[in-house]
Every structure is written in C-alpha cells, then in structure tokens.
Protein backbone atom coordinates (compact mmCIF):
# COMPACT_ATOMS: atom_id res chain seq x y z
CA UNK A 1 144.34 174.15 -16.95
CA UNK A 2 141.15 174.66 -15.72
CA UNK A 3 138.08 174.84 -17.85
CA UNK A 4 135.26 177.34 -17.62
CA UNK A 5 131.73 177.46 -19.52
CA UNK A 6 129.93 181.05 -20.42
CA UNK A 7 126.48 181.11 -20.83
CA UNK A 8 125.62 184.29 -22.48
CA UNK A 9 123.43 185.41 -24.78
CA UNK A 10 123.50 188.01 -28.60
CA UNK A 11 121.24 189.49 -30.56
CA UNK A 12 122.73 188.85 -33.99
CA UNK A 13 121.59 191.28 -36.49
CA UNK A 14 125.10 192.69 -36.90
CA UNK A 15 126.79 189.47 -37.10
CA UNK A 16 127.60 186.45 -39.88
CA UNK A 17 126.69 184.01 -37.23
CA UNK A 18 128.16 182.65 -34.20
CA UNK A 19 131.18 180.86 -36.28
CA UNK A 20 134.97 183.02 -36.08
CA UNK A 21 134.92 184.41 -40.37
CA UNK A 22 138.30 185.94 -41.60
CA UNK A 23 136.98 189.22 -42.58
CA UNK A 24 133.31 189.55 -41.54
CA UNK A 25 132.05 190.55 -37.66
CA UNK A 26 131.23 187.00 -35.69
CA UNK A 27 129.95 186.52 -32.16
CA UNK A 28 132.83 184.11 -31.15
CA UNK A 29 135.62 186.41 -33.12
CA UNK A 30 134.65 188.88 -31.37
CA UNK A 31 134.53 187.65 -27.66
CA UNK A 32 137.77 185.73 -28.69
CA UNK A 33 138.96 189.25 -29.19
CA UNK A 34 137.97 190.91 -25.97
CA UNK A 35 139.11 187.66 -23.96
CA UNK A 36 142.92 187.79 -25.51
CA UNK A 37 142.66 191.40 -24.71
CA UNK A 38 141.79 190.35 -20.73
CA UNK A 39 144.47 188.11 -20.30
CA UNK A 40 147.30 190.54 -22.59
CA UNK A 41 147.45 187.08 -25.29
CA UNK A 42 147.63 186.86 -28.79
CA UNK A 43 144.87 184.69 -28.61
CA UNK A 44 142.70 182.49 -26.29
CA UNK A 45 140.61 179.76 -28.63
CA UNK A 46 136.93 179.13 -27.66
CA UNK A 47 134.44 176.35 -28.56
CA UNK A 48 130.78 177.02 -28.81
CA UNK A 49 127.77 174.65 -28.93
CA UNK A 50 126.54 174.83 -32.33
CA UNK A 51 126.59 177.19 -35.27
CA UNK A 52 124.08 179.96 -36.04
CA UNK A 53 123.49 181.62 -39.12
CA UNK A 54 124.01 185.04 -40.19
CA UNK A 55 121.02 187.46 -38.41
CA UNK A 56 120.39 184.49 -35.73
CA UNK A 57 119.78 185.47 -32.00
CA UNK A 58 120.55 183.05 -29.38
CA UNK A 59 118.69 183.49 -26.07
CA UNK A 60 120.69 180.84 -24.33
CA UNK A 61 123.89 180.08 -25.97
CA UNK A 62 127.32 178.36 -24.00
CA UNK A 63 131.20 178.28 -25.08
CA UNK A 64 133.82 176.40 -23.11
CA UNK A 65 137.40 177.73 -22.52
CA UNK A 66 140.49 177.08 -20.74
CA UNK A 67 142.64 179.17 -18.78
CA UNK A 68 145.85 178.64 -17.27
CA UNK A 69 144.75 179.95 -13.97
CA UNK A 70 141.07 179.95 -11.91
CA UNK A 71 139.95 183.24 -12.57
CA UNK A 72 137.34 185.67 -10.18
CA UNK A 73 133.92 184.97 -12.19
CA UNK A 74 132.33 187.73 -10.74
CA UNK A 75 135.26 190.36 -11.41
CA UNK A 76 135.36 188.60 -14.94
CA UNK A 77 131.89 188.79 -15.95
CA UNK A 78 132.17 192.68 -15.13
CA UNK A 79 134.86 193.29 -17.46
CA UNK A 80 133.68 191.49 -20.27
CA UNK A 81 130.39 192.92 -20.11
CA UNK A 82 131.82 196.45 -20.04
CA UNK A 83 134.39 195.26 -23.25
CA UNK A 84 131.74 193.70 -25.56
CA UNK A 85 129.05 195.63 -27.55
CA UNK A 86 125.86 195.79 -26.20
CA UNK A 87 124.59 193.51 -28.74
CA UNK A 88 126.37 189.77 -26.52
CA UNK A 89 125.99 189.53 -23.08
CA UNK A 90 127.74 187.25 -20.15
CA UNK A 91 125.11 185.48 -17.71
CA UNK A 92 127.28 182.88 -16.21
CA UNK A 93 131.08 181.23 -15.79
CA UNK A 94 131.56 178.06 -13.95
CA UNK A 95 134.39 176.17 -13.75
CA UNK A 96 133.46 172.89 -15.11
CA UNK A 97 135.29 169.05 -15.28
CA UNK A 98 137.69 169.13 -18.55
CA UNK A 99 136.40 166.94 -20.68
CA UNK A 100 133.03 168.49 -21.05
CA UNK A 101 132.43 169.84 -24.16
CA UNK A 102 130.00 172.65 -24.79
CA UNK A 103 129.31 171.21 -28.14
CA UNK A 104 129.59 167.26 -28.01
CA UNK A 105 128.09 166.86 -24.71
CA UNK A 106 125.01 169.13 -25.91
CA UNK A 107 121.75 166.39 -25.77
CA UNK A 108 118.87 168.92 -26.88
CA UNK A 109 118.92 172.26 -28.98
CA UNK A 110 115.80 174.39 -28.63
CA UNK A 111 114.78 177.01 -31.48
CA UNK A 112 112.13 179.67 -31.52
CA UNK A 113 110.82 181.42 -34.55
CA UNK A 114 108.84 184.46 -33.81
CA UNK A 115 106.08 185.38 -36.04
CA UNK A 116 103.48 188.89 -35.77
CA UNK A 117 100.18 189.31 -37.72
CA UNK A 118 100.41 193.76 -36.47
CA UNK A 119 103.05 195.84 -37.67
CA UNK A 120 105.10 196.53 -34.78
CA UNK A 121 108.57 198.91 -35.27
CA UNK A 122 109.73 197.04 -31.77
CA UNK A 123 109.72 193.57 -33.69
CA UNK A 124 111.25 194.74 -37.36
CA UNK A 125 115.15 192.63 -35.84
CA UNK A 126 114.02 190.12 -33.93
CA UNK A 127 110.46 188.93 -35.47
CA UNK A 128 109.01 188.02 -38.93
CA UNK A 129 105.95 190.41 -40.02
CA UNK A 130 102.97 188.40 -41.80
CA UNK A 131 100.22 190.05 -42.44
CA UNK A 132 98.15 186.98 -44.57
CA UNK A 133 95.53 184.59 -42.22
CA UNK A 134 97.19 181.14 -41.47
CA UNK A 135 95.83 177.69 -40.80
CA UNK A 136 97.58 177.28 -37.71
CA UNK A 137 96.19 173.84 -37.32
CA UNK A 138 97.40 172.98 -40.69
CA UNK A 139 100.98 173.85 -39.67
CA UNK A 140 100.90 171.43 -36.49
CA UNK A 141 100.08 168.62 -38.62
CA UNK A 142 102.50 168.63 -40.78
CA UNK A 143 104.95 169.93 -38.15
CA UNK A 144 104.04 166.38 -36.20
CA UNK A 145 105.76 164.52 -39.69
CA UNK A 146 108.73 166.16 -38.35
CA UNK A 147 109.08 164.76 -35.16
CA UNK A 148 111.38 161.52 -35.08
CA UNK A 149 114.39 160.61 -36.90
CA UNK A 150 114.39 161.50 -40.24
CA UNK A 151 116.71 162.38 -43.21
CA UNK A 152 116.13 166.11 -43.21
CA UNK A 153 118.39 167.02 -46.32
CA UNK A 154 115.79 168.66 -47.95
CA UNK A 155 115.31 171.47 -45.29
CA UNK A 156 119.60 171.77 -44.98
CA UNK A 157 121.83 174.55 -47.15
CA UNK A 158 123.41 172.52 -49.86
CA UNK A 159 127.57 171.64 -50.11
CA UNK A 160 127.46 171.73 -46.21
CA UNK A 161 129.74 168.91 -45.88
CA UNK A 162 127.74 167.55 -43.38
CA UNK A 163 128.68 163.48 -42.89
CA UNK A 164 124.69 162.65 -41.93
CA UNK A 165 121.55 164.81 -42.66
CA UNK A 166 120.05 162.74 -39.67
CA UNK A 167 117.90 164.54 -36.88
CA UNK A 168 116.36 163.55 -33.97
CA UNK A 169 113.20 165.65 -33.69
CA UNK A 170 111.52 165.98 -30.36
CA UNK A 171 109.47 168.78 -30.45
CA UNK A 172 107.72 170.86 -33.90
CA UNK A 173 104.98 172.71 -32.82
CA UNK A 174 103.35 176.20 -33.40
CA UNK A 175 101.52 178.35 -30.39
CA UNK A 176 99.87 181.87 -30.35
CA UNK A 177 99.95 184.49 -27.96
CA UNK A 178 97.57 187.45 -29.20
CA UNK A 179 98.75 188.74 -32.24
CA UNK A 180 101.88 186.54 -31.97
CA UNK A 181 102.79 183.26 -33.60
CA UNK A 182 105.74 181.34 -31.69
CA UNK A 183 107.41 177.95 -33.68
CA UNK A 184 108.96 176.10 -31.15
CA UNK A 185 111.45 172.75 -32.38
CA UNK A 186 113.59 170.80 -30.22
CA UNK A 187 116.27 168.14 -31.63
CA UNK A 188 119.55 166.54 -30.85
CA UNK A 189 121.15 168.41 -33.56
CA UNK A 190 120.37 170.99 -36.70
CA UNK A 191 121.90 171.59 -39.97
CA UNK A 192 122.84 174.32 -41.60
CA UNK A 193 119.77 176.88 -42.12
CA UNK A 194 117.21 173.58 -41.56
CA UNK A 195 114.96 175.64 -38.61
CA UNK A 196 114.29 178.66 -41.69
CA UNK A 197 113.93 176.38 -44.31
CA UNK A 198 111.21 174.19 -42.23
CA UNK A 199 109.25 177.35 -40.54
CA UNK A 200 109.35 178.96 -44.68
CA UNK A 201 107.59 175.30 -45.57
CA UNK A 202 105.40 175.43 -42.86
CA UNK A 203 104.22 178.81 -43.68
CA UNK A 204 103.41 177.71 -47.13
CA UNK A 205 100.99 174.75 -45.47
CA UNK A 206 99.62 177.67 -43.80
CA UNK A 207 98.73 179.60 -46.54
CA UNK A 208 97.45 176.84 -47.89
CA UNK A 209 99.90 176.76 -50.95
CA UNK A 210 100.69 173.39 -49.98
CA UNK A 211 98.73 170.51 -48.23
CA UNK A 212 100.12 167.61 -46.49
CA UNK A 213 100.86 165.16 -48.52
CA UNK A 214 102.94 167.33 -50.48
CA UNK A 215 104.94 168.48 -46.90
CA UNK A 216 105.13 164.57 -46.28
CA UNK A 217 107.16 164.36 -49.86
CA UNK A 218 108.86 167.37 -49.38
CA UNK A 219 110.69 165.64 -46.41
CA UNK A 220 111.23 162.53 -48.56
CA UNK A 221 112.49 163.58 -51.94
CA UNK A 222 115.85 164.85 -49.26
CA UNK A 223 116.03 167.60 -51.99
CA UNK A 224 116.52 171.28 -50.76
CA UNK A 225 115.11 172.73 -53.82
CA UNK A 226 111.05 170.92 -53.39
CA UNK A 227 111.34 172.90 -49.64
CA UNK A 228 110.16 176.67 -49.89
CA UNK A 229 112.24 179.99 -49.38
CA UNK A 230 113.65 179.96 -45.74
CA UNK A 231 112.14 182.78 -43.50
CA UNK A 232 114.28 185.34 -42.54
CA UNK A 233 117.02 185.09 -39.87
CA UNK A 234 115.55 187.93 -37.66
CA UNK A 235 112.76 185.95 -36.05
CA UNK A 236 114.85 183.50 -35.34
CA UNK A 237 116.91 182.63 -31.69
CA UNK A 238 118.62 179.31 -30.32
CA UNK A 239 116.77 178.98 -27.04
CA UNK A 240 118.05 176.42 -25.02
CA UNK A 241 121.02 173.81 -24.72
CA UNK A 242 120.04 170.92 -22.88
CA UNK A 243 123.29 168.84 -21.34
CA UNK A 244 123.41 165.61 -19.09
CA UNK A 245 122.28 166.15 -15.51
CA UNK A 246 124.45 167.29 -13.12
CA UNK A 247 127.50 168.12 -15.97
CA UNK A 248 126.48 171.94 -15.92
C-alpha cells in the first residue's frame, strides 16, 4: 500500500482543532470525511503531525495516508479542493517511503503569534488586537530563558496526560513590522496550549506587570497556574514542520 503525505494548510476559526472529536467540526474529521467519500469507503484513517487547539491556523501543516492504489496527485488535489470548505486547502501529495511518519519523524515545529497595535476588521480571526505600549525588548529577554531544554509544565493545559513536559526550544523571539508584532518559537515538540500560555506571559513582561526574575520562576515552579491567561487562539498558526533531509 503505498503511502502519500498532504501538505495543506486551514484557517481554524470554525474548528476544535486539528484532532478527529465525536461531535464537534475538526480539520482531520473532516478531510477524513471527504477522502472516504473519494474512494466510495466507510473510512480512510489519517495521521497528522501534531495537534492544534481549538481557533488555531496552520500555515504549513502535513498528514500521511495510505492507499491501496497510486493515485493521480494532480487529478486528486482538484477534487479535494473542490470537496472541502474553503476554510483547508491541499498544496501538495507525494508518495513517500512507508515508514515515514508525518508525526514521529517531525524534527522542528515552527509557531507564529500575530499581534496589531491599529484596529484592523481584516485581522479580528487571524490576529490579536493590543492597543497598550509594550517593552518589546523586555519580551526578548525573557523569551531567551526559554530557549533550551526545559520542563515547560507550567506553560502546558493541565490533566494532558502527557508522559514528559520536556521541550527543546530553539527559537523564542519577538519582531515588528509597522504596526505589527510577530512571536516567532521553534521546538522539537509543544504541549497542549504551551505557545498561548507563553506569548499571554510574555505579554505581561511587556506590560511590565512582571519583570524577569519573576518569568525565570514562572518557568521553574512547573505550575500552570503562576503563568498568565493564554492569548487567544486567533493569532495563532503552526508555521512550519521541519523533517530529516531528503525524507520529504
């Protein structure tokens, strides 16, 4: 059976995440459902690269599948397009080597958290509106505590289940582009609402409500409840799955 990986791409207001839910609208439940329709089956299974949360966007997001036949990618990428809602879109299928996994073979997940200072109508689903002035600096320090292997527990949604809280941080940094305030973190793994929960922290450094040293024991008292409110889900997208070169 030959197996193929999609690279597509949803805008996830409407949806409670990427993960299938057994009576709420999900990204993979609902390609699952438009791919059994394709190939007249009950059901055809499919395994994505991670888990995002309820609101999420993903910019760059791949699930692996297998057929029992090599399919037209071309001709299949037209139909699916035209099946799902304009809210997920299909980039890409290659046929790939069948052991690769889109999740376990995944070295580096990139997140962006979009941030604007003006009111803009254009923004209100995919961007968080703050109108207060922000130490920008401020926020790269203590976003360079992040960076390493830590225990991040205290930025993770509690009763995950989760065997580690252990992240590999590579990347924590803030830029600005005009009006515009991008958070940009790269790691070998995330848990469960931990990009929100950090970029709500940071925020407070920003405004000053907390200074370093109390960021610094945020991260080490590994208790969610010293972390601030996350930030909302609309500003935030998966941006990039790194893999092992030459595998995709």
């Amino acid at each position: 059976m030959p197996r193929y990986f999609f690279e597509i791409s949803y805008e996830g207001t409407n949806f409670f995440g990427w993960q299938k839910q057994p009576q709420d609208l999900s990204v993979q439940g609902c390609i699952e459902e438009e791919l059994s329709k394709l190939f007249s089956l009950k059901k055809i299974s499919i395994m994505g690269c991670g888990r995002t949360d309820t609101g999420v966007h993903a910019k760059k997001y791949y699930f692996h599948t297998d057929f029992n036949t090599k399919i037209d990618t071309n001709q299949f990428i037209f139909k699916l397009n035209h099946m799902l809602p304009k809210s997920i879109s299909i980039h890409k299928i290659f046929e790939v080597d069948k052991d690769l996994h889109a999740r376990f073979n995944a070295q580096l997940r990139t997140y962006k958290y979009f941030i604007h200072g003006k009111k803009d109508p254009f923004k209100a689903v995919s961007s968080w509106w703050i109108t207060q002035s922000l130490d920008i600096e401020l926020m790269n320090l203590a976003g360079e505590m992040l960076i390493g292997t830590h225990d991040f527990e205290s930025f993770s949604k509690t009763n995950t289940e989760v065997k580690t809280h252990i992240c590999s941080v590579k990347k924590a940094q803030f830029t600005t582009n005009g009006n515009n305030l991008i958070f940009e973190i790269s790691a070998n793994r995330f848990l469960r609402n931990m990009v929100r929960a950090i970029v709500g922290t940071l925020i407070e450094v920003g405004l000053k409500k907390i200074n370093l040293e109390d960021f610094k024991n945020i991260i080490d008292s590994k208790s969610r409840q010293r972390a601030a409110a996350s930030a909302p889900a609309e500003g935030l997208f998966l941006w990039d799955i790194s893999y092992p070169d030459g595998l995709i």
